[in-house]
Protein backbone atom coordinates (compact mmCIF):
# COMPACT_ATOMS: atom_id res chain seq x y z
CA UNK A 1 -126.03 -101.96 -297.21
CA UNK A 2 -123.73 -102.83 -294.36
CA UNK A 3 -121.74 -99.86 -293.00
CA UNK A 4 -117.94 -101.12 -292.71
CA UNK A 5 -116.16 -99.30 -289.93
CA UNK A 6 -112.33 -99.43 -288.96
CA UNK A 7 -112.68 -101.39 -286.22
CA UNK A 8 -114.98 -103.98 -288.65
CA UNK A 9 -111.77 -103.73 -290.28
CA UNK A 10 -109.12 -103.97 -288.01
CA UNK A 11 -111.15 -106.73 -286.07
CA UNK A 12 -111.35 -109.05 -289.17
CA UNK A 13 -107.62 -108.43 -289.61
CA UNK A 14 -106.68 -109.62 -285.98
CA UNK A 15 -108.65 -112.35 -286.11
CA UNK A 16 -106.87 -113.85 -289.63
CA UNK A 17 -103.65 -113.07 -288.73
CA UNK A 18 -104.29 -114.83 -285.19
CA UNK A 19 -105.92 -118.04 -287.02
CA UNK A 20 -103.28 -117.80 -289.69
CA UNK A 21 -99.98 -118.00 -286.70
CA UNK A 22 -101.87 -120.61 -284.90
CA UNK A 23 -102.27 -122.75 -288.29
CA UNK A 24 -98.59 -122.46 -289.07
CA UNK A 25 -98.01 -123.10 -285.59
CA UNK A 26 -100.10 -126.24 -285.57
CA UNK A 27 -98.74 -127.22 -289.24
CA UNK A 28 -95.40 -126.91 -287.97
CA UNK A 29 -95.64 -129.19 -284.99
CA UNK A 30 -97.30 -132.03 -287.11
CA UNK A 31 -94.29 -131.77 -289.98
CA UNK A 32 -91.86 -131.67 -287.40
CA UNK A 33 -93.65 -134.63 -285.19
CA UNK A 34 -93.67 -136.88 -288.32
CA UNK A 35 -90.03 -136.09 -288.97
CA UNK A 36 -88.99 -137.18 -285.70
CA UNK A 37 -90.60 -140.63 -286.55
CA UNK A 38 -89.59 -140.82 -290.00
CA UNK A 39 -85.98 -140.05 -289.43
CA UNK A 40 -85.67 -140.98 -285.99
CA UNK A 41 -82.31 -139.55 -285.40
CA UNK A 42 -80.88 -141.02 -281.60
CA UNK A 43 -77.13 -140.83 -282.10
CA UNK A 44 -76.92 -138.18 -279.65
CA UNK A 45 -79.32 -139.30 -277.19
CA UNK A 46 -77.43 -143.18 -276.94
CA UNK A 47 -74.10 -142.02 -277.06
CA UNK A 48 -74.70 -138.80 -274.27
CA UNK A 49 -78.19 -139.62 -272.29
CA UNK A 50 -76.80 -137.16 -269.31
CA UNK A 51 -76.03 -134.47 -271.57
CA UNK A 52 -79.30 -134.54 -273.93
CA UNK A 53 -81.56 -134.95 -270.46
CA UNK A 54 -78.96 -131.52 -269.20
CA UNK A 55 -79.74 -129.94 -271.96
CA UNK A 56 -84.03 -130.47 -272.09
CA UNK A 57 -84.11 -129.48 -268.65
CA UNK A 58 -82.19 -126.22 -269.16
CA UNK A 59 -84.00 -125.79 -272.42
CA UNK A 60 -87.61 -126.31 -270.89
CA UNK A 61 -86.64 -124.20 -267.72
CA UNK A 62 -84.68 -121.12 -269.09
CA UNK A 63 -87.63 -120.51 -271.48
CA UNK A 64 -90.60 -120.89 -269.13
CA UNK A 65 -88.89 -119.14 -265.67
CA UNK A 66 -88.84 -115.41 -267.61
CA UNK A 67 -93.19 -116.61 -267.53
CA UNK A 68 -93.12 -116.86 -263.14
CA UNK A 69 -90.73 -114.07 -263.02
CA UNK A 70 -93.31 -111.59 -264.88
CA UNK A 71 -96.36 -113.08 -263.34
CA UNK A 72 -94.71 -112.34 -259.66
CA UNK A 73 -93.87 -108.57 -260.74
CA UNK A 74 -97.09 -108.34 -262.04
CA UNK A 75 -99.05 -110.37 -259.14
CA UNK A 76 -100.59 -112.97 -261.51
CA UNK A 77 -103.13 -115.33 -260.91
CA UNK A 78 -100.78 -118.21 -259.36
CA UNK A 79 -102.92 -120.73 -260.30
CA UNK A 80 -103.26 -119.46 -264.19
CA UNK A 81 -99.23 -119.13 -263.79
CA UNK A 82 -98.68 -122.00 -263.09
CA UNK A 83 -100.45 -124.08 -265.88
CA UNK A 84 -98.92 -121.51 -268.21
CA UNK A 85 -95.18 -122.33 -266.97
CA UNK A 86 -95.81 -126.24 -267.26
CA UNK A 87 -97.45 -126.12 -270.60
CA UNK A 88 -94.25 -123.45 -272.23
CA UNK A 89 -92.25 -126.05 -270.00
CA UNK A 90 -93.43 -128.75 -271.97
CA UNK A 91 -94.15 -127.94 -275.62
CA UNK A 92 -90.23 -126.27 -275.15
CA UNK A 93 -89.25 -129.61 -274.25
CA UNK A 94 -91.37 -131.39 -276.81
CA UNK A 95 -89.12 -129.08 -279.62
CA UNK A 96 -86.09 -130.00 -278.44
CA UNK A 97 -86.57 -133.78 -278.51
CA UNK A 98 -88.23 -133.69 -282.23
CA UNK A 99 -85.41 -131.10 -283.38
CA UNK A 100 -82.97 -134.21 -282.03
CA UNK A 101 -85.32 -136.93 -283.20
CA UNK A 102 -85.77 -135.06 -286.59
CA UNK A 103 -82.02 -134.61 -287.37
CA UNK A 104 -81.56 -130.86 -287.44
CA UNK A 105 -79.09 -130.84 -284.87
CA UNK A 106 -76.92 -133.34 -286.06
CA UNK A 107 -76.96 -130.90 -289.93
CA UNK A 108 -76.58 -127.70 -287.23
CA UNK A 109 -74.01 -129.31 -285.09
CA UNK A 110 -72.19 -131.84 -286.69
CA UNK A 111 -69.19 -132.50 -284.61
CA UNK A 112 -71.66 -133.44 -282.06
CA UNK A 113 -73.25 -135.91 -284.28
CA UNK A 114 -70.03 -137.72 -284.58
CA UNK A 115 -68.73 -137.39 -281.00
């Protein structure tokens, strides 16, 4: 008979909640990514190009700098620091475009939609 501890436990919990986030994580990525192609929403990005590339830059940079700023206060690997900024850089920038692509910013903003 196996003896079941608390950290047996506690261990088996971690480990499904962490598989079950990174699931939903990865599920939600693929239904948004085949939005994007399905709907294909580029209203925005034709009739503003400057402001939609403004606003993934910001997007993609005011998430991931918060990532350097603790690294430095906490002398981080720089190396490790900076894959981790490029990749947050990235997948932030990767939500924006499918959120535009998808057409949930033209049902959350709609006067922009029309402008």
């Amino acid at each position: 008979m196996a003896i079941i501890t608390v950290n047996n436990i506690s261990d088996s919990i971690y480990q499904f909640i962490k598989y079950a986030v990174i699931l939903g994580i990865s599920l939600s990525f693929i239904v948004l990514t085949a939005t994007s192609v399905l709907v294909h929403d580029t209203g925005y990005i034709t009739k503003h190009p400057k402001f939609f590339l403004s606003e993934t830059l910001m997007m993609g940079l005011l998430t991931s700098i918060p990532v350097l700023y603790i690294s430095f206060l906490r002398n981080g690997n720089k190396k490790e620091t900076a894959q981790e900024f490029g990749l947050l850089f990235f997948k932030i920038i990767f939500l924006h475009i499918t959120f535009q692509l998808s057409g949930i910013y033209s049902v959350l903003f709609p006067e922009s939609a029309t402008m």
